[in-house]
N, C-alpha and C. Protein backbone atom coordinates (compact mmCIF):
# COMPACT_ATOMS: atom_id res chain seq x y z
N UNK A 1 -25.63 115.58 -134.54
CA UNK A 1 -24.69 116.32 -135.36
C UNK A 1 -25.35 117.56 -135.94
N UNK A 2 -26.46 117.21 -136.53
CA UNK A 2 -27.66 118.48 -136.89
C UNK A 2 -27.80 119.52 -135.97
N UNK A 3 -27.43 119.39 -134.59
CA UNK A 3 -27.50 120.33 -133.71
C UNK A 3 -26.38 120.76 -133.25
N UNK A 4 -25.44 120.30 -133.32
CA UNK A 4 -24.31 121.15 -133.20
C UNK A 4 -24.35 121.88 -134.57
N UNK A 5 -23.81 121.70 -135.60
CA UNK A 5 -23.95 122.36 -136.86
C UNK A 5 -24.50 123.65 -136.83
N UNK A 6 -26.04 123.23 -136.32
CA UNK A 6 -27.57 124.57 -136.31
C UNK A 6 -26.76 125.30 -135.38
N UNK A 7 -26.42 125.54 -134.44
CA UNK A 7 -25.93 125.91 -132.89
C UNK A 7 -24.44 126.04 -133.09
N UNK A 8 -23.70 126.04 -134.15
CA UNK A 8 -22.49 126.61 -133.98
C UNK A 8 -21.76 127.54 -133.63
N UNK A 9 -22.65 128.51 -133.69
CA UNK A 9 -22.14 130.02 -133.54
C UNK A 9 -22.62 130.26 -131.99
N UNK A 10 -23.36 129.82 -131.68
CA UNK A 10 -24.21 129.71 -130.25
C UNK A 10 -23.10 129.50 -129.30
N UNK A 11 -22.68 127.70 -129.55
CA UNK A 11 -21.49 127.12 -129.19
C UNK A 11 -19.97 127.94 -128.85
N UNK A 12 -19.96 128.09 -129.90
CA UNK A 12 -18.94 129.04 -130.16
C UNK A 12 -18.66 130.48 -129.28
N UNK A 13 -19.74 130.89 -129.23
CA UNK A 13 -20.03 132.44 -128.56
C UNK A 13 -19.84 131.97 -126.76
N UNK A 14 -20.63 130.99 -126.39
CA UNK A 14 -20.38 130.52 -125.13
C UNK A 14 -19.11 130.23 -125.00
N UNK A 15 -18.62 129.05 -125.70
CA UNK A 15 -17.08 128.80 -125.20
C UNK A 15 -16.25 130.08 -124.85
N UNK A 16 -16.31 131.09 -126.12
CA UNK A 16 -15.46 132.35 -126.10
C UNK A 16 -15.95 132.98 -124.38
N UNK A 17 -16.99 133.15 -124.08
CA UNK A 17 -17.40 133.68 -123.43
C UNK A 17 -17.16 132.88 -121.77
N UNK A 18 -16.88 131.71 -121.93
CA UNK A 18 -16.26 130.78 -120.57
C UNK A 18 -14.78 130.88 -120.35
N UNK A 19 -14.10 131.01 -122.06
CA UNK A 19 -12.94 131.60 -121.65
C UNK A 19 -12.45 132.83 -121.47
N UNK A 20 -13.01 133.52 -121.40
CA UNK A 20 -13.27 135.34 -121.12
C UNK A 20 -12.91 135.09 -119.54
N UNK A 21 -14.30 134.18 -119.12
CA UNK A 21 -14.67 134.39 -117.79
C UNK A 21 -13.14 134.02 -117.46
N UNK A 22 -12.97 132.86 -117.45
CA UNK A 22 -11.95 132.47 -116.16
C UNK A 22 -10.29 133.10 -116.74
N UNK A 23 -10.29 133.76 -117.66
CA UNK A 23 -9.32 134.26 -117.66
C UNK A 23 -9.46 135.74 -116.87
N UNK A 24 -10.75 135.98 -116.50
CA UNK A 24 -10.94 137.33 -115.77
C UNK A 24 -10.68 136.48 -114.12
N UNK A 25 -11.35 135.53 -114.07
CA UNK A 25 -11.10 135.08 -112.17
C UNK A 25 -9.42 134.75 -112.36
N UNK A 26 -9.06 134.51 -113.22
CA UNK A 26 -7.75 133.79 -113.15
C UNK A 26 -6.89 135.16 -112.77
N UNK A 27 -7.00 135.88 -113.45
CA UNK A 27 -5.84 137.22 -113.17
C UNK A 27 -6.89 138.23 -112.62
N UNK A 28 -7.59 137.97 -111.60
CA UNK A 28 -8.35 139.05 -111.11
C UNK A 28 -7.65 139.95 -110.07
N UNK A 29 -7.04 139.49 -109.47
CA UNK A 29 -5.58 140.52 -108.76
C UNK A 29 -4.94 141.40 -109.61
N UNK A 30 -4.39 140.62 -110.60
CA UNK A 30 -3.77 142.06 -111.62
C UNK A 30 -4.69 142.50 -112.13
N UNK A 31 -6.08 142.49 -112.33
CA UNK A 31 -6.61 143.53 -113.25
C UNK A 31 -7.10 144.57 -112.30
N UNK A 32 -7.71 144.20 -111.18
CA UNK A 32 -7.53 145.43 -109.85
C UNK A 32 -6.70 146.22 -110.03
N UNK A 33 -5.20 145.43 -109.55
CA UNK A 33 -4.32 145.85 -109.62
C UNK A 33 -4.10 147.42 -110.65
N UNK A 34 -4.26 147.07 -111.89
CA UNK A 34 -3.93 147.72 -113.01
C UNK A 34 -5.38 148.63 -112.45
N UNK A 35 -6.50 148.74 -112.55
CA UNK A 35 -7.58 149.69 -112.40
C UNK A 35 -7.31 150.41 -111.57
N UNK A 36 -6.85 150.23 -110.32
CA UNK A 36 -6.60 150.83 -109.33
C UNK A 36 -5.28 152.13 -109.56
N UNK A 37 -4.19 151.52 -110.36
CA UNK A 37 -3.15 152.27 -110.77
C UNK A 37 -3.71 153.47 -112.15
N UNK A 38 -5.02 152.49 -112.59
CA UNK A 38 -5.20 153.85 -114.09
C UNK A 38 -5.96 155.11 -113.12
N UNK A 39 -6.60 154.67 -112.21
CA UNK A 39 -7.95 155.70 -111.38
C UNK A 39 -6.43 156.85 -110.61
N UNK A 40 -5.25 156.08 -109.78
CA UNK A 40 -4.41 156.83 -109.55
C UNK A 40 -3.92 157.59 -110.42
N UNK A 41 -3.47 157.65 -111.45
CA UNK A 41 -3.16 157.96 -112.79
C UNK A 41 -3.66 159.16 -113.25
N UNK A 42 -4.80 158.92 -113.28
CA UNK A 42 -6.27 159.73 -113.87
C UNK A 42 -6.32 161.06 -113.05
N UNK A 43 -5.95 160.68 -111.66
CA UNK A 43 -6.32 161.73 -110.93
C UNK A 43 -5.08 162.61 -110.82
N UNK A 44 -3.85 162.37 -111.44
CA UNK A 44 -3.10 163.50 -112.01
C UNK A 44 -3.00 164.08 -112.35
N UNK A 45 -3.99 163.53 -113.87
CA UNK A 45 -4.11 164.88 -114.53
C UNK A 45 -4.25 165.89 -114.69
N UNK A 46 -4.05 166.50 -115.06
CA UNK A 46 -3.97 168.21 -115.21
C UNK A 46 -5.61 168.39 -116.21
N UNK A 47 -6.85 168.18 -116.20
CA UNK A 47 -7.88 168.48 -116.79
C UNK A 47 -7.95 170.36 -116.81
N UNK A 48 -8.69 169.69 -118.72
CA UNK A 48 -8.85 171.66 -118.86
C UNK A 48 -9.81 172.35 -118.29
N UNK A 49 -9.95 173.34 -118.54
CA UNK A 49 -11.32 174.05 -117.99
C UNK A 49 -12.15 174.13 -118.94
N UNK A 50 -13.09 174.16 -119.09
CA UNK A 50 -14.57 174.49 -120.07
C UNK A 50 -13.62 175.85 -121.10
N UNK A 51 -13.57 176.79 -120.75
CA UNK A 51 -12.74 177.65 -121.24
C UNK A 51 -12.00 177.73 -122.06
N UNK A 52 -10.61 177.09 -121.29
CA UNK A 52 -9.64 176.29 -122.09
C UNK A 52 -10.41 175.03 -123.55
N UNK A 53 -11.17 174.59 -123.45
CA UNK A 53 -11.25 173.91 -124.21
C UNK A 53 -12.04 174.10 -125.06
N UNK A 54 -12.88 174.87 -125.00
CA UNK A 54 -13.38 175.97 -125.97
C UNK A 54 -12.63 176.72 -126.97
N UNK A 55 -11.52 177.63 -126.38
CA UNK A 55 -10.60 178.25 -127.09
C UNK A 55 -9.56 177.21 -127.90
N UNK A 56 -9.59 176.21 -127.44
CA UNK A 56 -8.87 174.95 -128.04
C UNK A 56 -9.09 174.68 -129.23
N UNK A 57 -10.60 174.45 -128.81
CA UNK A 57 -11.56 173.35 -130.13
C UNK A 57 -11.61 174.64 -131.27
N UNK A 58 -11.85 175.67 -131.12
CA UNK A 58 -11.77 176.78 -131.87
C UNK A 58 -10.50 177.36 -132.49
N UNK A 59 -9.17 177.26 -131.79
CA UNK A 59 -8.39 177.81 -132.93
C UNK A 59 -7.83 176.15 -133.52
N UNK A 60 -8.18 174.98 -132.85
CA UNK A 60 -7.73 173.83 -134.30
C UNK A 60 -8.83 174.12 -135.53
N UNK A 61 -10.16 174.03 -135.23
CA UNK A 61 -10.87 174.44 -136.59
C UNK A 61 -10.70 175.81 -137.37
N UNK A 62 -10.51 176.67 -136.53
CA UNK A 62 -9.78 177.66 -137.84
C UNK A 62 -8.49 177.03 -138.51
N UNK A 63 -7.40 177.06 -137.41
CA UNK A 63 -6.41 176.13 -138.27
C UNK A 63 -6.28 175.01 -139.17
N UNK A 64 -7.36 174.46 -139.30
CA UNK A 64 -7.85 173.46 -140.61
C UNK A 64 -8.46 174.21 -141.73
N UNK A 65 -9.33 175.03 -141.17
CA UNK A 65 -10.08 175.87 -142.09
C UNK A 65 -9.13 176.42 -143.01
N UNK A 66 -7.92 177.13 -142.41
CA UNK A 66 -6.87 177.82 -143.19
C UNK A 66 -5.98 176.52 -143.78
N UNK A 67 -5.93 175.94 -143.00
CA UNK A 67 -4.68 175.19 -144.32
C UNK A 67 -5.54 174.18 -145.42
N UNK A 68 -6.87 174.31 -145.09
CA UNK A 68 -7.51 173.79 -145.86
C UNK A 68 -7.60 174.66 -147.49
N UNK A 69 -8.20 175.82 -147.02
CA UNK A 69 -7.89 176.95 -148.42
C UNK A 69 -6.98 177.27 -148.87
N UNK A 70 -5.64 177.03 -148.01
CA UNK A 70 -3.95 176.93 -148.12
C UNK A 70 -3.73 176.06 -149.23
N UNK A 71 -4.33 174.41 -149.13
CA UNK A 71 -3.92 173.71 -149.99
C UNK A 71 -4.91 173.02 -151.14
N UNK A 72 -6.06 174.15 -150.67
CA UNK A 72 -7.00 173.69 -152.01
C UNK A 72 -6.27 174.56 -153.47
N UNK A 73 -5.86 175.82 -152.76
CA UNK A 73 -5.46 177.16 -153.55
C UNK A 73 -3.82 176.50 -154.35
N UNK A 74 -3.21 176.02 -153.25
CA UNK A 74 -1.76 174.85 -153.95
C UNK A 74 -2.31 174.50 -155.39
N UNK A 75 -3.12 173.23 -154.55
CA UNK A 75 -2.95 172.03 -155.68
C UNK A 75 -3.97 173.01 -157.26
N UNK A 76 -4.79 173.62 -156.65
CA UNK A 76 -5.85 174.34 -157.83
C UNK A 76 -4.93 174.93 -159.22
N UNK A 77 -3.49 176.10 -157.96
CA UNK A 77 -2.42 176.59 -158.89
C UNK A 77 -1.21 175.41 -159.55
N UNK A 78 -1.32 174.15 -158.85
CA UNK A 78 -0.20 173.08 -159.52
C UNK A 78 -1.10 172.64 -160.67
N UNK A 79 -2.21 172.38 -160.40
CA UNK A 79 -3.17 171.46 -161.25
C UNK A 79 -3.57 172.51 -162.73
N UNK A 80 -3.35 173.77 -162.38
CA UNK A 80 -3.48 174.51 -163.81
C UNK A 80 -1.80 174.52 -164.49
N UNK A 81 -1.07 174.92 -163.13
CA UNK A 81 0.44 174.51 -163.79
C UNK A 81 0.63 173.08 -164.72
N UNK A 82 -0.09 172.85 -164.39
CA UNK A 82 0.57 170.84 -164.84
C UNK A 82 -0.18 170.87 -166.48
N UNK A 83 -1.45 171.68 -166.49
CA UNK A 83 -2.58 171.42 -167.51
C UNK A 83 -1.62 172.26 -168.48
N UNK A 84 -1.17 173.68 -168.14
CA UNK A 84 -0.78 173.90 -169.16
C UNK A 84 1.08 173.52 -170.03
N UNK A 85 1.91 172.80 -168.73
CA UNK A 85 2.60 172.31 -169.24
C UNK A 85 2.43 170.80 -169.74
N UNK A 86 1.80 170.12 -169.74
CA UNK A 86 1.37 168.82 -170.29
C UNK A 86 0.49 168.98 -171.47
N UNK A 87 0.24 170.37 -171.98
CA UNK A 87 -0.97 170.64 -173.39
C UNK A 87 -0.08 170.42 -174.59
C-alpha cells in the first residue's frame, strides 16, 4: 500500500499516458485523416510576404501607440474633470 501511495503520481501519469496511447491507435485513421486535410488547407493560403508583414507589424504599433496617447490624454482630462467636480 506504501508503494502505491509513494508512486501515485507515477501511476497516475502512466495510466493517463496508456490512455492517450490507445485512444491515438484507436482513431488513427481519423487523425491522418484530419492532418492530411489541415496540410491541404495550409497550402491555400494566401501567405504574406516579408514586406507585407513588415508594413503590417508597423502600422498596428503605431496604431496602439496613438490610441494609446488618445486615451491616456481622455482619461488624464476625465480624471481632472471628475477631481474638480467631486471637490
Amino acid at each position: 500500500m506504501d508503494f502505491i501511495l509513494g508512486n501515485l503520481r507515477t501511476i497516475i501519469l502512466i495510466a493517463l499516458a496508456v490512455v492517450i496511447l490507445v485512444l491515438i491507435i484507436k482513431n488513427y485513421q481519423k487523425i491522418k485523416s484530419f492532418l492530411l486535410e489541415v496540410k491541404l488547407e495550409l497550402s491555400k493560403v494566401a501567405w504574406s510576404t516579408r514586406k507585407e508583414l513588415m508594413a503590417s507589424t508597423v502600422l498596428v504599433i503605431t496604431v496602439t501607440g496613438i490610441m494609446t496617447i488618445f486615451i491616456g490624454m481622455v482619461d488624464l482630462g476625465l480624471s481632472r474633470f471628475l477631481s474638480v467636480v467631486f471637490k
